[in-house]
PDB file of N, CA and C in Angstrom:
ATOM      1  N   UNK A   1      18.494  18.459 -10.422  1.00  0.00           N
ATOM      2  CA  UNK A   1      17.717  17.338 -10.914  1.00  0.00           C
ATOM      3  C   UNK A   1      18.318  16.018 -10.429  1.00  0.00           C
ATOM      4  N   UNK A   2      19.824  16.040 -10.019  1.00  0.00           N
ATOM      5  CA  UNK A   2      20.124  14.740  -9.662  1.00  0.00           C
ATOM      6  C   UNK A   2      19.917  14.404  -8.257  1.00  0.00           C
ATOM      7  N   UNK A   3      20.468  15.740  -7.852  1.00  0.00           N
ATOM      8  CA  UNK A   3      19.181  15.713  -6.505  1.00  0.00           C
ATOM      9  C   UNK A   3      17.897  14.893  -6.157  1.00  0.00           C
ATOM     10  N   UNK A   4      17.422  15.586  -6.990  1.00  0.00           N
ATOM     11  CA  UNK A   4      15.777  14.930  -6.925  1.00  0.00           C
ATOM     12  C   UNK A   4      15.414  14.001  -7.368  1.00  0.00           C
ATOM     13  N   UNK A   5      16.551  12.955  -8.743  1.00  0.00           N
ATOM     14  CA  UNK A   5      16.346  11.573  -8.854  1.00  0.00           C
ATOM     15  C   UNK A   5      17.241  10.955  -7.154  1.00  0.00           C
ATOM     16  N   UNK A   6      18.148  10.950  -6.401  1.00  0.00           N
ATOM     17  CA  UNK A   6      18.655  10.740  -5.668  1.00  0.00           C
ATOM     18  C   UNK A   6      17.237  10.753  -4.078  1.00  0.00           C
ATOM     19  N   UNK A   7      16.907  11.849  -4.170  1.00  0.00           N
ATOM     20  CA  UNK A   7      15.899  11.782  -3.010  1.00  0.00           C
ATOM     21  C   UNK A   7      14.640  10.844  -3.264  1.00  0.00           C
ATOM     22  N   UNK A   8      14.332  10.831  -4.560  1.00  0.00           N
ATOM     23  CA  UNK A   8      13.232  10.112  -4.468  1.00  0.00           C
ATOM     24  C   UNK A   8      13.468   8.373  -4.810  1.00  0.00           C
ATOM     25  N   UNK A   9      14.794   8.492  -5.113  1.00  0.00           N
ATOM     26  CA  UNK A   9      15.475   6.829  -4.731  1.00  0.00           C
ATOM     27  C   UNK A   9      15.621   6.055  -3.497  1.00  0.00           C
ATOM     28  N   UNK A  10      16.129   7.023  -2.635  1.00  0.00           N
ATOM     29  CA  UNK A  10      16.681   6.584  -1.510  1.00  0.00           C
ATOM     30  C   UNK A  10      15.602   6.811  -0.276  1.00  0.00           C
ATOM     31  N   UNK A  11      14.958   7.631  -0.408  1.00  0.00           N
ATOM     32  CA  UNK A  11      13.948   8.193   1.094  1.00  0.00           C
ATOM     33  C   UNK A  11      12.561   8.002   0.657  1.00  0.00           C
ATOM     34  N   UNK A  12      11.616   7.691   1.749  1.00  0.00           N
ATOM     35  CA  UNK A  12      10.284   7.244   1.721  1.00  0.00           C
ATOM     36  C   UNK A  12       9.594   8.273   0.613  1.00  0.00           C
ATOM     37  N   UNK A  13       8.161   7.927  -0.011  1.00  0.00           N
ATOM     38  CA  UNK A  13       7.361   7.906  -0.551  1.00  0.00           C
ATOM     39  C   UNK A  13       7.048   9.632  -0.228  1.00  0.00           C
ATOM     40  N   UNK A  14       6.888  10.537  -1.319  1.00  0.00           N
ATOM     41  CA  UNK A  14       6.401  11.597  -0.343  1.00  0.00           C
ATOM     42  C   UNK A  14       7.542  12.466   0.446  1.00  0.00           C
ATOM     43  N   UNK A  15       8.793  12.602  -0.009  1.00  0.00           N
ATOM     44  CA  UNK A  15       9.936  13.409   1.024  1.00  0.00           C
ATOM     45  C   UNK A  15      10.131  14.126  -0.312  1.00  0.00           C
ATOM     46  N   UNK A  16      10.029  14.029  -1.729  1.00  0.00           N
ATOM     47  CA  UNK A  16      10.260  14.564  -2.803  1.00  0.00           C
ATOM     48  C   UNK A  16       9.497  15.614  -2.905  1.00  0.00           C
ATOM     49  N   UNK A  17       7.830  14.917  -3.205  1.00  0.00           N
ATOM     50  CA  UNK A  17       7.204  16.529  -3.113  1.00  0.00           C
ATOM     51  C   UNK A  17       7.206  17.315  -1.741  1.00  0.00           C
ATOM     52  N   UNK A  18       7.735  16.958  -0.036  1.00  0.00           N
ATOM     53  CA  UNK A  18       7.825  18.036   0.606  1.00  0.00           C
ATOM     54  C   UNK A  18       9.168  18.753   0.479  1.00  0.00           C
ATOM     55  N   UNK A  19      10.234  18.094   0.199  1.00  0.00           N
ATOM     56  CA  UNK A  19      11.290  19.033  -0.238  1.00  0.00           C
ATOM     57  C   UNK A  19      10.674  20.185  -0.947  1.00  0.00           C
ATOM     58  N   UNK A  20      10.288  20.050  -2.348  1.00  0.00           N
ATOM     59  CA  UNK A  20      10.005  20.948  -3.389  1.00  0.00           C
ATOM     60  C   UNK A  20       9.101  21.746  -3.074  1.00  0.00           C
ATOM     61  N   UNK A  21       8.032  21.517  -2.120  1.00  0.00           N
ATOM     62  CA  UNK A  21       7.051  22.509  -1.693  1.00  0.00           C
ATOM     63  C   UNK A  21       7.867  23.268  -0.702  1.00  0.00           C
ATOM     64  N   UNK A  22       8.542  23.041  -0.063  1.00  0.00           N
ATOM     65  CA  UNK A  22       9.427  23.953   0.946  1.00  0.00           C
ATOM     66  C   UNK A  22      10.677  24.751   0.188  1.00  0.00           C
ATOM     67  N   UNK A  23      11.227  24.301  -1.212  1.00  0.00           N
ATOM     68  CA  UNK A  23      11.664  24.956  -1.770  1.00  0.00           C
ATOM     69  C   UNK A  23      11.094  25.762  -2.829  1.00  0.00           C
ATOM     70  N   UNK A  24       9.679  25.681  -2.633  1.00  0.00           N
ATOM     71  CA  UNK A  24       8.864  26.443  -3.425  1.00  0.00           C
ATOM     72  C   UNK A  24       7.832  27.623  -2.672  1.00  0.00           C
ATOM     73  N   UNK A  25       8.201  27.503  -1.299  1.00  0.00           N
ATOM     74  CA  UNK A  25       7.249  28.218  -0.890  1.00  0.00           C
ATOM     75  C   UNK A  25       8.816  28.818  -0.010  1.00  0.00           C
ATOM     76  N   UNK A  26       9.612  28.478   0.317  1.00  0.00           N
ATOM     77  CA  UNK A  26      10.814  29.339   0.619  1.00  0.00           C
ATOM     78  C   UNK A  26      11.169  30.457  -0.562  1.00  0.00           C
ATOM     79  N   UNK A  27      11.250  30.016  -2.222  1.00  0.00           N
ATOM     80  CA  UNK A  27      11.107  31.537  -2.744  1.00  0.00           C
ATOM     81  C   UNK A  27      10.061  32.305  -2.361  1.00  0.00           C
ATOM     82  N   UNK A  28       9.136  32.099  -2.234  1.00  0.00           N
ATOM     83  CA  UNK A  28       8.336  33.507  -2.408  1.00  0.00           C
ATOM     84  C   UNK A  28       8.586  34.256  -0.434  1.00  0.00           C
ATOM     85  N   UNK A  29       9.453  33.858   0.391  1.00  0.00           N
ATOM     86  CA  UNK A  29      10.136  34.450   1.730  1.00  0.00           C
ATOM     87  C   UNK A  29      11.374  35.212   1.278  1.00  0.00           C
ATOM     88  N   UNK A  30      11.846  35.560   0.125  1.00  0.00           N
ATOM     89  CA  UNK A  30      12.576  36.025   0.136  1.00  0.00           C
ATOM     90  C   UNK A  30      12.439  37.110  -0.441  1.00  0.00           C
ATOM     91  N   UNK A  31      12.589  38.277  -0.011  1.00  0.00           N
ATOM     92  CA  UNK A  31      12.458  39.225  -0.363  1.00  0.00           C
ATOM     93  C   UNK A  31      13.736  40.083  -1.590  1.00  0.00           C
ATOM     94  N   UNK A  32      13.251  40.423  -3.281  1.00  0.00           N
ATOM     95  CA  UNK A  32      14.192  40.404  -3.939  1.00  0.00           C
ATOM     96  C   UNK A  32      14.507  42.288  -3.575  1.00  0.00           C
ATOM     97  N   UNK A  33      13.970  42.770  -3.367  1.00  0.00           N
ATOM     98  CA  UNK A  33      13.973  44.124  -3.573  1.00  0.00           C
ATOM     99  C   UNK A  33      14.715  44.217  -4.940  1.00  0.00           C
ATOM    100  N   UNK A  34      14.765  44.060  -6.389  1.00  0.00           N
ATOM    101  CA  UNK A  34      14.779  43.837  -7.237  1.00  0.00           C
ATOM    102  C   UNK A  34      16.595  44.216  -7.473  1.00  0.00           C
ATOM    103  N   UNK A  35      16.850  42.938  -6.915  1.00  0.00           N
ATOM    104  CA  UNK A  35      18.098  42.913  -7.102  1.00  0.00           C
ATOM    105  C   UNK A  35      18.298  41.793  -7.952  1.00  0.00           C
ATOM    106  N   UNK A  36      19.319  42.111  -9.246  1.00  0.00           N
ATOM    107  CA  UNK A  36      19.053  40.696  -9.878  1.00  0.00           C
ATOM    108  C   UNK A  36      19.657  39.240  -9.644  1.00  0.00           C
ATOM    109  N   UNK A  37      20.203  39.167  -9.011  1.00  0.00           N
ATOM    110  CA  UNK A  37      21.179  37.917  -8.350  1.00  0.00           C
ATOM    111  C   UNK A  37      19.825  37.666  -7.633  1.00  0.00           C
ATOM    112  N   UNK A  38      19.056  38.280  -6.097  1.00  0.00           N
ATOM    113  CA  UNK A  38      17.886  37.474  -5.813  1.00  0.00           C
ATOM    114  C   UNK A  38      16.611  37.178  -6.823  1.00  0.00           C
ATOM    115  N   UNK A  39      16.641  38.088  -7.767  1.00  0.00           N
ATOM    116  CA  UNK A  39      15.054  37.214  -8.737  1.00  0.00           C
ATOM    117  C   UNK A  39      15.630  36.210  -9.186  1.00  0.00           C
ATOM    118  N   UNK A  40      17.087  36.275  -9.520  1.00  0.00           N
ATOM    119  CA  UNK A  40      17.564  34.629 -10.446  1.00  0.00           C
ATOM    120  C   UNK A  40      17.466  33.718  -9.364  1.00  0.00           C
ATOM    121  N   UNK A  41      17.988  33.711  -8.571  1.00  0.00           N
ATOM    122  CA  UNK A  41      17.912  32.558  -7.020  1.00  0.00           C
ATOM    123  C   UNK A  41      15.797  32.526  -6.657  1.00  0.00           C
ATOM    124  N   UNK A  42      15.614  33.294  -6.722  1.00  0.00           N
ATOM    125  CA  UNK A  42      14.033  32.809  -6.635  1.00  0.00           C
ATOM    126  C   UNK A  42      13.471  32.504  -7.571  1.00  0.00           C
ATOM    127  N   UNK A  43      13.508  32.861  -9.065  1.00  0.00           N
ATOM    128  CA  UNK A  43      13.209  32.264 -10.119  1.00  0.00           C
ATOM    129  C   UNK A  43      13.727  30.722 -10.132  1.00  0.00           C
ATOM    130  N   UNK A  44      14.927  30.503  -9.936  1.00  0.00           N
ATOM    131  CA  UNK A  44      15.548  29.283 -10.120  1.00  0.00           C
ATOM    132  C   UNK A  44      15.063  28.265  -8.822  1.00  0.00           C
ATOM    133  N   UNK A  45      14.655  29.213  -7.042  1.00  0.00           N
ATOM    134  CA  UNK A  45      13.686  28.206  -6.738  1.00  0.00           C
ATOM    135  C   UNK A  45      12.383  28.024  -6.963  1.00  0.00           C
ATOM    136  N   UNK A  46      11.674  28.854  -8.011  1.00  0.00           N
ATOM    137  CA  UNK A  46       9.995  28.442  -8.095  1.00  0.00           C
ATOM    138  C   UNK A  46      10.343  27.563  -9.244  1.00  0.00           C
ATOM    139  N   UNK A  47      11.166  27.457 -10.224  1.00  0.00           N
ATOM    140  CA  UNK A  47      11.298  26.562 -10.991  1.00  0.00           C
ATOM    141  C   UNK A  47      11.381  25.490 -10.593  1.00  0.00           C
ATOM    142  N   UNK A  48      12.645  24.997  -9.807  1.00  0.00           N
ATOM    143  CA  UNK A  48      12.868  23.462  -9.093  1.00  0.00           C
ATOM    144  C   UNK A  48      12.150  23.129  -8.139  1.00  0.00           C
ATOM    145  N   UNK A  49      10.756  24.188  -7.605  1.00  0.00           N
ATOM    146  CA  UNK A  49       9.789  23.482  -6.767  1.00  0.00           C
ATOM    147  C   UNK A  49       8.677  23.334  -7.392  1.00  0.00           C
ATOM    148  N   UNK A  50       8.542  23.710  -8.743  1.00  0.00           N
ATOM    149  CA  UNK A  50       7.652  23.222  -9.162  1.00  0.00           C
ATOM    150  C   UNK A  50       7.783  21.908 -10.111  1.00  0.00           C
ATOM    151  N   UNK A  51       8.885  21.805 -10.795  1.00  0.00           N
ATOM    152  CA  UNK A  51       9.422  20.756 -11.186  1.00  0.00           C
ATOM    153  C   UNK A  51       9.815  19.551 -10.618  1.00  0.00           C
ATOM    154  N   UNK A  52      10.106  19.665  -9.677  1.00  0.00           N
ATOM    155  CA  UNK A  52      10.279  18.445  -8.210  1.00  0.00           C
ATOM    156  C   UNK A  52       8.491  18.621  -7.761  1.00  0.00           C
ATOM    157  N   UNK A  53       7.660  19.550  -7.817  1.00  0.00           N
ATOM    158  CA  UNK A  53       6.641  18.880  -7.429  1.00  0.00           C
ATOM    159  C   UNK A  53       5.722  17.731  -8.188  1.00  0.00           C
ATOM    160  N   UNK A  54       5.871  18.579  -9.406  1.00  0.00           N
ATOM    161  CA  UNK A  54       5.282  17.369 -10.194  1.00  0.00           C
ATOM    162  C   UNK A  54       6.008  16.038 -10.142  1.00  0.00           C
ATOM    163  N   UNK A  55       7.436  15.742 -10.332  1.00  0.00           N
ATOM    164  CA  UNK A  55       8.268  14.457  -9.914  1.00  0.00           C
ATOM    165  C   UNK A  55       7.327  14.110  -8.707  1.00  0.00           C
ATOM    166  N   UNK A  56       7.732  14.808  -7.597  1.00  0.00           N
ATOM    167  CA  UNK A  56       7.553  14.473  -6.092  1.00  0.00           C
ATOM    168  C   UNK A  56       5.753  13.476  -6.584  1.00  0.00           C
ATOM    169  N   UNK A  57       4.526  14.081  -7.134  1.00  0.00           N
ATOM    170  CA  UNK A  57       3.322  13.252  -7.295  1.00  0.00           C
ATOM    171  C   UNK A  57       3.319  12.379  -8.003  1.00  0.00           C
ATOM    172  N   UNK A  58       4.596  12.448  -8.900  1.00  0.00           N
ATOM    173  CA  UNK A  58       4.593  10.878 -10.147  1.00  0.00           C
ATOM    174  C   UNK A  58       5.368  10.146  -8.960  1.00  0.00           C
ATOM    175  N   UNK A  59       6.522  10.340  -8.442  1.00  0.00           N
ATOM    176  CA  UNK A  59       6.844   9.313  -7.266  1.00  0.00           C
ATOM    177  C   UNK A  59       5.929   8.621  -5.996  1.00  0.00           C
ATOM    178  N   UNK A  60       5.190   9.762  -5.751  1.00  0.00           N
ATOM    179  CA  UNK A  60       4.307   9.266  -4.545  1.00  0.00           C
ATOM    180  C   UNK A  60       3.278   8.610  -5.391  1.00  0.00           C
ATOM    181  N   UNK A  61       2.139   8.491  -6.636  1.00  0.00           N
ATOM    182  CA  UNK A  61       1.781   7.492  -7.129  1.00  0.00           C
ATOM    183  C   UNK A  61       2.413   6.508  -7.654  1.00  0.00           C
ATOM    184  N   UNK A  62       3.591   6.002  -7.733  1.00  0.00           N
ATOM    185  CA  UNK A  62       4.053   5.127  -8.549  1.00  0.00           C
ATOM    186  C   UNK A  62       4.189   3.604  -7.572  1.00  0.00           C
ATOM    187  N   UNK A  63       4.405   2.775  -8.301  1.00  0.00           N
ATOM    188  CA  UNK A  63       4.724   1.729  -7.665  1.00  0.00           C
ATOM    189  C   UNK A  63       6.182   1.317  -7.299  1.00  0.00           C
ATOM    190  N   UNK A  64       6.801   1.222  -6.545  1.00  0.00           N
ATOM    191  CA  UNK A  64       8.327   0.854  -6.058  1.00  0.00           C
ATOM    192  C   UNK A  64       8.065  -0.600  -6.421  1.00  0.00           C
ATOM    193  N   UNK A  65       9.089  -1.358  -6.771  1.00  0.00           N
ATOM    194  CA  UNK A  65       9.566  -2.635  -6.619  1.00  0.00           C
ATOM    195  C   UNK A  65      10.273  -3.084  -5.310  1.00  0.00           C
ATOM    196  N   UNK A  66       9.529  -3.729  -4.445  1.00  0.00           N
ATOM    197  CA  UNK A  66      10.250  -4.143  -3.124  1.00  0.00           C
ATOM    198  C   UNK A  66      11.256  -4.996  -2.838  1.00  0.00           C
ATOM    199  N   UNK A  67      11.871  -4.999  -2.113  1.00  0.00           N
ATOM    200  CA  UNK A  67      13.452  -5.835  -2.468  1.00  0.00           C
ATOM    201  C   UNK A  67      12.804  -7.395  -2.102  1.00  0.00           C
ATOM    202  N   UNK A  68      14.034  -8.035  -2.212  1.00  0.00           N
ATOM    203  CA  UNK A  68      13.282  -9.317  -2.385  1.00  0.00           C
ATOM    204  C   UNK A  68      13.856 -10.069  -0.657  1.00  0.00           C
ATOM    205  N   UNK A  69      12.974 -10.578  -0.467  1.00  0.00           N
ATOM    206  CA  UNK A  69      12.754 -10.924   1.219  1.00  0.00           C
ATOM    207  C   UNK A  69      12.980 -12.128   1.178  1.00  0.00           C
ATOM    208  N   UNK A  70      14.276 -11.908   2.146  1.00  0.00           N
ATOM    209  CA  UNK A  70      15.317 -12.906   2.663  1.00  0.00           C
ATOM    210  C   UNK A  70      14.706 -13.372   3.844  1.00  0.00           C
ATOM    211  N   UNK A  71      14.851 -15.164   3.744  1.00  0.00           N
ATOM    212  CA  UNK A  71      14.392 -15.667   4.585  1.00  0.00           C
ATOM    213  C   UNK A  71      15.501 -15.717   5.635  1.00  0.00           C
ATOM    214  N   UNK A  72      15.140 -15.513   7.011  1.00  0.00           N
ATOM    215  CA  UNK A  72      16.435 -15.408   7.835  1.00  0.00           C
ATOM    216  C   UNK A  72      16.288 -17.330   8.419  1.00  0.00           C
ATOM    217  N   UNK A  73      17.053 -17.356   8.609  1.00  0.00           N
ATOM    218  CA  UNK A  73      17.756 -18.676   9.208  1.00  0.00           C
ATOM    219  C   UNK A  73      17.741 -19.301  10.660  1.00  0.00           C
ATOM    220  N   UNK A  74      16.744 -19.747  11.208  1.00  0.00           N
ATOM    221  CA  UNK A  74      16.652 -19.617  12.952  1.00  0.00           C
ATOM    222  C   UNK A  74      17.176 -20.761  13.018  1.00  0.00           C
ATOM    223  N   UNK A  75      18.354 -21.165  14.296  1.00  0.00           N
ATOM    224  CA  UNK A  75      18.584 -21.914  14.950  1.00  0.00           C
ATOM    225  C   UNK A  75      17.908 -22.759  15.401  1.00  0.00           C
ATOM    226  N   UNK A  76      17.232 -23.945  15.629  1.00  0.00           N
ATOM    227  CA  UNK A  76      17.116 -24.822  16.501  1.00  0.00           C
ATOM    228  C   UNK A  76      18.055 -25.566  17.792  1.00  0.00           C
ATOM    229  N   UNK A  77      17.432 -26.025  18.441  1.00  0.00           N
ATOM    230  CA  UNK A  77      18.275 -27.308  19.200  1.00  0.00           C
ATOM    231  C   UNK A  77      17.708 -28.595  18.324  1.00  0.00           C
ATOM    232  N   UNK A  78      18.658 -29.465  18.337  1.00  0.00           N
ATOM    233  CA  UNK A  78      18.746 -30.580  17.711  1.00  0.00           C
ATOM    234  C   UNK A  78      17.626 -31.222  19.054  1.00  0.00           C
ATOM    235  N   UNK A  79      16.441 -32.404  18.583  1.00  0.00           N
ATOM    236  CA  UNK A  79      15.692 -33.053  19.111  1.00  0.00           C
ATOM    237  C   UNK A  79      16.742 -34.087  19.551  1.00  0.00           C
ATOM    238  N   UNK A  80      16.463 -34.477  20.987  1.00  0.00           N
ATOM    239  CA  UNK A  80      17.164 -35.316  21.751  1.00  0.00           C
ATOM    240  C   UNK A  80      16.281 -36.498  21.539  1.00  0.00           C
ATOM    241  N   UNK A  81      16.594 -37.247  21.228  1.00  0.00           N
ATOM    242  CA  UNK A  81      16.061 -38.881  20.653  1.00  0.00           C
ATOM    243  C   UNK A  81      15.716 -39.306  21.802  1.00  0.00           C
ATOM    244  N   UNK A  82      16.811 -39.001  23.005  1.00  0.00           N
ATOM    245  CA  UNK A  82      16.320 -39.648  24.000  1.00  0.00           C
ATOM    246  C   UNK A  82      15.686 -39.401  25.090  1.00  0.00           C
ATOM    247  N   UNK A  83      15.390 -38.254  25.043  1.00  0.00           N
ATOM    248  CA  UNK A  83      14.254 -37.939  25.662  1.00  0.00           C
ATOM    249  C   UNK A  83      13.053 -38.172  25.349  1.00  0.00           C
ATOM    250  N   UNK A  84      11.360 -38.505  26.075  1.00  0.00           N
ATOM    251  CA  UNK A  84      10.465 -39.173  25.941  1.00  0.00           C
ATOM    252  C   UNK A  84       9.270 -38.012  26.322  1.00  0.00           C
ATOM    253  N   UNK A  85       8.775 -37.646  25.800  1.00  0.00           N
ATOM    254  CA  UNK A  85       7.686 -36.517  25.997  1.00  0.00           C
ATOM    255  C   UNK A  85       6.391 -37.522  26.347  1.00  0.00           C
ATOM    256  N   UNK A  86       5.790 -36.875  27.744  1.00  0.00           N
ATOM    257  CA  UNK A  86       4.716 -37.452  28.271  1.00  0.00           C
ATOM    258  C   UNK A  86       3.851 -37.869  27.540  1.00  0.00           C
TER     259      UNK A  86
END
């Protein structure tokens, strides 16, 4: 879960729910032959891809707050007084 507050902090709009769909559609590639160590590892990924998916659509509708935009600073040349423009 801190994961998934962390990804959907830091990386574009939309990388949350494709994580979770790829970790949700990667359990069902694994084949458990009913061993119980793999149903817990695939149980535990259809859980966190479905749980990060729903996150992943409240993030991709939500509104971000955009940072606040710095005016950058351009150089000039200082106007030469004494020069005379046609």
């Amino acid at each position: 879960m801190v994961a998934f507050w962390a990804i959907s902090r830091w990386t574009p709009k939309g990388t949350l729910l494709a994580v979770s769909a790829a970790l949700y559609f990667a359990s069902w590639a694994i084949d458990t032959g009913r061993v119980r160590e793999l149903v817990l590892l695939t149980g535990l990924m259809r859980l966190l891809g479905f749980v990060g998916g729903i996150l992943g659509l409240i993030d991709l509708c939500r509104k971000r707050r955009q940072p606040p935009i710095v005016a950058e600073v351009v150089e000039t040349e200082p106007i030469d007084s004494s020069s005379k423009l046609p």
